[in-house]
Protein backbone atom coordinates (compact mmCIF):
# COMPACT_ATOMS: atom_id res chain seq x y z
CA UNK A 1 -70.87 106.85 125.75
CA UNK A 2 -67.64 108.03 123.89
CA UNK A 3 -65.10 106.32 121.44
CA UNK A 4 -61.81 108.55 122.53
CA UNK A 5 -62.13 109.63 118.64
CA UNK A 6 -61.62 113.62 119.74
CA UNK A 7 -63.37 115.30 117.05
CA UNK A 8 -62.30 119.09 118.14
CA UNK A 9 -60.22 121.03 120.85
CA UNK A 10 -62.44 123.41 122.87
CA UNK A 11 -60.78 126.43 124.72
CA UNK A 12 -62.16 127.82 127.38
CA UNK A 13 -63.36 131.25 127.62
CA UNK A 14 -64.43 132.12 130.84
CA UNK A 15 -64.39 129.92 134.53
CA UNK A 16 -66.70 131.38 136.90
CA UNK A 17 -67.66 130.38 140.47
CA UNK A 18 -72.03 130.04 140.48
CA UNK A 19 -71.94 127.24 143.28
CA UNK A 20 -70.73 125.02 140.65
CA UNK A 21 -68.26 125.76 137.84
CA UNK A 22 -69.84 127.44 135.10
CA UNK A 23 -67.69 127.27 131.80
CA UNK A 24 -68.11 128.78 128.65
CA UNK A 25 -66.05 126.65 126.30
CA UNK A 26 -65.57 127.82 122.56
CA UNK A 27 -65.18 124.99 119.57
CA UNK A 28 -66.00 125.15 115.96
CA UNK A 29 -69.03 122.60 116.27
CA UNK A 30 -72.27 123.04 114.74
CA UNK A 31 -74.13 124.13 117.73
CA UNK A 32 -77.61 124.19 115.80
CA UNK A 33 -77.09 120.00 115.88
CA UNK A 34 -76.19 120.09 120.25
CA UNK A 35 -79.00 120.02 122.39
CA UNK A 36 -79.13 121.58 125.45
CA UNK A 37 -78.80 118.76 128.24
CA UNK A 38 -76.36 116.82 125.71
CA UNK A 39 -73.18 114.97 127.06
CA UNK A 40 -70.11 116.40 125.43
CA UNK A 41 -66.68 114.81 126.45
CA UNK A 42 -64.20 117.27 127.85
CA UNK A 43 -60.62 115.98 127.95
CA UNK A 44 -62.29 112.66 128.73
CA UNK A 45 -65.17 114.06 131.62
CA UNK A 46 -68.78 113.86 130.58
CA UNK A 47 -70.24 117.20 131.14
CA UNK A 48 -73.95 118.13 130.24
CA UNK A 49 -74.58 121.32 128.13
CA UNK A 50 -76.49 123.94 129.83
CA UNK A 51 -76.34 126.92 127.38
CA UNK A 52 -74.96 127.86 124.05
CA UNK A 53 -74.29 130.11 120.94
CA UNK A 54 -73.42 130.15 117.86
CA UNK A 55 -69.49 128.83 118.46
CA UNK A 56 -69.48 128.45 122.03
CA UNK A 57 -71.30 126.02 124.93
CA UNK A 58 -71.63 126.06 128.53
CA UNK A 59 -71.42 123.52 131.25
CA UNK A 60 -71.02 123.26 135.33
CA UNK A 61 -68.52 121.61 136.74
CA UNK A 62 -69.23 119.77 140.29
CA UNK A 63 -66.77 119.82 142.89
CA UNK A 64 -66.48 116.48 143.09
CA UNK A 65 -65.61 116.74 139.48
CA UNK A 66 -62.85 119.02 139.97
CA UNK A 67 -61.04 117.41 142.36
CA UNK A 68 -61.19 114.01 140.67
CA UNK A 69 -59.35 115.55 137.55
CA UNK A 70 -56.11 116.89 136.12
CA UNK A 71 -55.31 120.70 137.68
CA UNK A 72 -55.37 123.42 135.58
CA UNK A 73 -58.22 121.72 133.13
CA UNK A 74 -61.30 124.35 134.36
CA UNK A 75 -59.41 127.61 133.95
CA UNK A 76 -59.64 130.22 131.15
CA UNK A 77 -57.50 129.81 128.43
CA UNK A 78 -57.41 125.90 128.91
CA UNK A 79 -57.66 124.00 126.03
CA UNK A 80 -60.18 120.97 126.38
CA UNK A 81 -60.42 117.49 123.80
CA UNK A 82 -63.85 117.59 122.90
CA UNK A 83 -66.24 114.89 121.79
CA UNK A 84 -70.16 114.39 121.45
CA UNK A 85 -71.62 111.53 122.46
CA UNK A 86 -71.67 108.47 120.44
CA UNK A 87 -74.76 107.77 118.02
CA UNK A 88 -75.89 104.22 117.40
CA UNK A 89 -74.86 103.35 114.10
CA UNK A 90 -71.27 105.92 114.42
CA UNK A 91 -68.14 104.58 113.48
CA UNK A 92 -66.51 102.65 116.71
CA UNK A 93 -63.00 103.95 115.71
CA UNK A 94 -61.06 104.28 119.08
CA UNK A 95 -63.11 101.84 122.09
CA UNK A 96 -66.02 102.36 124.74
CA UNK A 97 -65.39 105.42 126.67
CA UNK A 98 -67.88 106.50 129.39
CA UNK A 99 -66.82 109.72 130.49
CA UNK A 100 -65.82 108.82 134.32
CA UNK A 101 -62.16 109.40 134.92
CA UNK A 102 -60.77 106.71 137.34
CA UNK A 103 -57.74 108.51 138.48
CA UNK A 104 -55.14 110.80 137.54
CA UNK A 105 -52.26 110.24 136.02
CA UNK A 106 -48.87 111.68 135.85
CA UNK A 107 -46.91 111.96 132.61
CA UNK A 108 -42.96 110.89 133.35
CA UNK A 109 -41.04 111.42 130.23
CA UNK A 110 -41.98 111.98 126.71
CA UNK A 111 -39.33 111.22 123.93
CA UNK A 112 -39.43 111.69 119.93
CA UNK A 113 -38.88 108.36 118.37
CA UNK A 114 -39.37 108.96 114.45
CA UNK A 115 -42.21 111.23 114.23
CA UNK A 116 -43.99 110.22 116.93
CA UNK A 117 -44.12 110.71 120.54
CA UNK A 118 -43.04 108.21 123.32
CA UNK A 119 -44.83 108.94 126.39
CA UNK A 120 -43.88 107.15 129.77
CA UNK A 121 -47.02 108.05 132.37
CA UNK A 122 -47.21 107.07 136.49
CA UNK A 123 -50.21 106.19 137.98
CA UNK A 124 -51.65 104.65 140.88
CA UNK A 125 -50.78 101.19 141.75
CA UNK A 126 -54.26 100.31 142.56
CA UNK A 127 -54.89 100.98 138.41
CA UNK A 128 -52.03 98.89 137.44
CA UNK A 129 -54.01 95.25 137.21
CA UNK A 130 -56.62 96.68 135.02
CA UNK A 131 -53.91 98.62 132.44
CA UNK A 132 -52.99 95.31 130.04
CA UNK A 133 -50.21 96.24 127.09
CA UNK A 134 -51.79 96.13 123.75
CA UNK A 135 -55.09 97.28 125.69
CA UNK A 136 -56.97 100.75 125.34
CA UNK A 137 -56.86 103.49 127.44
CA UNK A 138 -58.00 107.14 127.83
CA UNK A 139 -55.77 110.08 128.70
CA UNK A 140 -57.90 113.55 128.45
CA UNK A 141 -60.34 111.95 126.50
CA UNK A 142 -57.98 110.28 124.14
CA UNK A 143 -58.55 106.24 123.09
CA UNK A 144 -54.76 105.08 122.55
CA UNK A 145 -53.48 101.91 122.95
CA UNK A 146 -50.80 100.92 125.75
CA UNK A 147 -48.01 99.73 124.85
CA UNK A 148 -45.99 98.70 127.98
CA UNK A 149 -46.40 98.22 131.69
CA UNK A 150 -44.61 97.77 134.62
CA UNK A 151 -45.70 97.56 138.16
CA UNK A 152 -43.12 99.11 140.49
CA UNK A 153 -43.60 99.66 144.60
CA UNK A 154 -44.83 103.57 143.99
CA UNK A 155 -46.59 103.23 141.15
CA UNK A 156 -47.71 101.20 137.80
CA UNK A 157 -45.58 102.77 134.84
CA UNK A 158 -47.14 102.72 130.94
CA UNK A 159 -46.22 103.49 127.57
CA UNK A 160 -48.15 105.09 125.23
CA UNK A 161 -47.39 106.27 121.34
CA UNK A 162 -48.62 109.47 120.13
CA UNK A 163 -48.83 109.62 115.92
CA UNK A 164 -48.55 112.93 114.13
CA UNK A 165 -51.97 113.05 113.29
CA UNK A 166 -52.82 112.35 117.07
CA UNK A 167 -50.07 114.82 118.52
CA UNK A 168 -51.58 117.75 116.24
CA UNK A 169 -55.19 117.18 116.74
CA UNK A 170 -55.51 116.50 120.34
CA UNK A 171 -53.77 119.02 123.12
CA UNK A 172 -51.80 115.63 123.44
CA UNK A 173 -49.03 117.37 121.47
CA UNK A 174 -47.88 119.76 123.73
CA UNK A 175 -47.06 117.12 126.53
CA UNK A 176 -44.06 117.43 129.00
CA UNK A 177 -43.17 115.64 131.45
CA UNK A 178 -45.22 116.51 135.09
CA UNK A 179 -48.24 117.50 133.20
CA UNK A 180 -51.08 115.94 134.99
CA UNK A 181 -53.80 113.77 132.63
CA UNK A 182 -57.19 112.07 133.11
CA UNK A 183 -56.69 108.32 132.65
CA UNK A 184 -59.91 105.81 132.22
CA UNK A 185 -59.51 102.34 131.92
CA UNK A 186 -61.20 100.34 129.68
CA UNK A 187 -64.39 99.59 131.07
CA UNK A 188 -64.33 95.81 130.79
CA UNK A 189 -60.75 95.93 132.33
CA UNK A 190 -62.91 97.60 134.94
CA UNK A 191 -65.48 95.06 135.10
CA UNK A 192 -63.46 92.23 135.34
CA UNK A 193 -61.11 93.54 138.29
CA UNK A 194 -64.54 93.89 139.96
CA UNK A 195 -65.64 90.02 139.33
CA UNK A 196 -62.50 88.90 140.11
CA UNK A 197 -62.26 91.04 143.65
CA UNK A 198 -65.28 89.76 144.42
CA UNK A 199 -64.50 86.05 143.49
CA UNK A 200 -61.52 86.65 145.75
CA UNK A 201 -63.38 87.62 149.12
């Protein structure tokens, strides 16, 4: 479990084929305090650490994984949100956040209002009853909360705010419209559409 509090931006150093994805991801964390076989939140997709040193940690990355996430993510060079995994009795400061991205997401427009950033983002219709305005969501590992939504016949559109403080210490900052992002819905939203299918049947 995860908050969507990203605590550090991870880049990664070197992508290479091993059956899985092996990645060697570099972040200022205190790797002395990460076990090996601990989750570690990578622009919102729980990975497990398989090796480390003293300012860098590894992890495979399934195929299944890859193409259920945003492109260009598991490349060198990428820059990742990072997270480690939530601690009973840590701070709750953003919401619950598993680690499973639902879908991905499409970001439409992105316009300065003040100092912050206005981002309009596209997803799947199938999403759209379980995104509520003045909910939580997760985009790249990133708890923010929606602002807007409207269901249209290609897709549900929502409205997100990105503050200053948000914008510079998340890759959230460099967003333009077309970038691709991993969304996850709150889980209750997704427990609830669940129940509620069911109740239906």
């Amino acid at each position: 479990m995860f908050t969507g509090i990203v605590t550090g931006i991870g880049t990664v150093r070197s992508s290479e084929q091993r059956g899985d994805l092996r990645l060697v991801i570099g972040c200022d964390y205190d790797m002395g305090a990460i076990d090996l076989g601990a989750s570690v939140a990578c622009s919102g997709t729980c990975l497990t650490v398989v090796d480390k040193g003293a300012d860098w940690f590894a992890v495979d990355v399934s195929g299944e994984t890859i193409a259920c996430t945003a492109q260009g993510l598991w490349c060198a060079g990428a820059r990742l949100n990072v997270e480690r995994a939530l601690r009973l009795g840590d701070e709750l400061g953003g919401h619950l956040v598993t680690g499973h991205v639902d879908a991905v997401a499409t970001v439409a427009s992105v316009i300065e209002e003040g100092s912050s950033l206005a981002v309009a983002i596209d997803v799947a219709r199938a999403l759209g009853p379980m995104i509520a305005a003045k909910g939580s969501v997760t985009l790249d590992g990133v708890s923010l909360t929606v602002n807007s939504v409207e269901d249209r016949p290609e897709a549900t559109s929502f409205s997100v705010n990105l503050i200053p403080h948000t914008a510079n210490h998340t890759t959230l900052g460099g967003l333009r419209a077309g970038r691709q992002l991993n969304v996850e819905i709150d889980v209750l939203a997704r427990y609830l559409q669940r129940m509620t299918s069911r109740t239906a049947m």
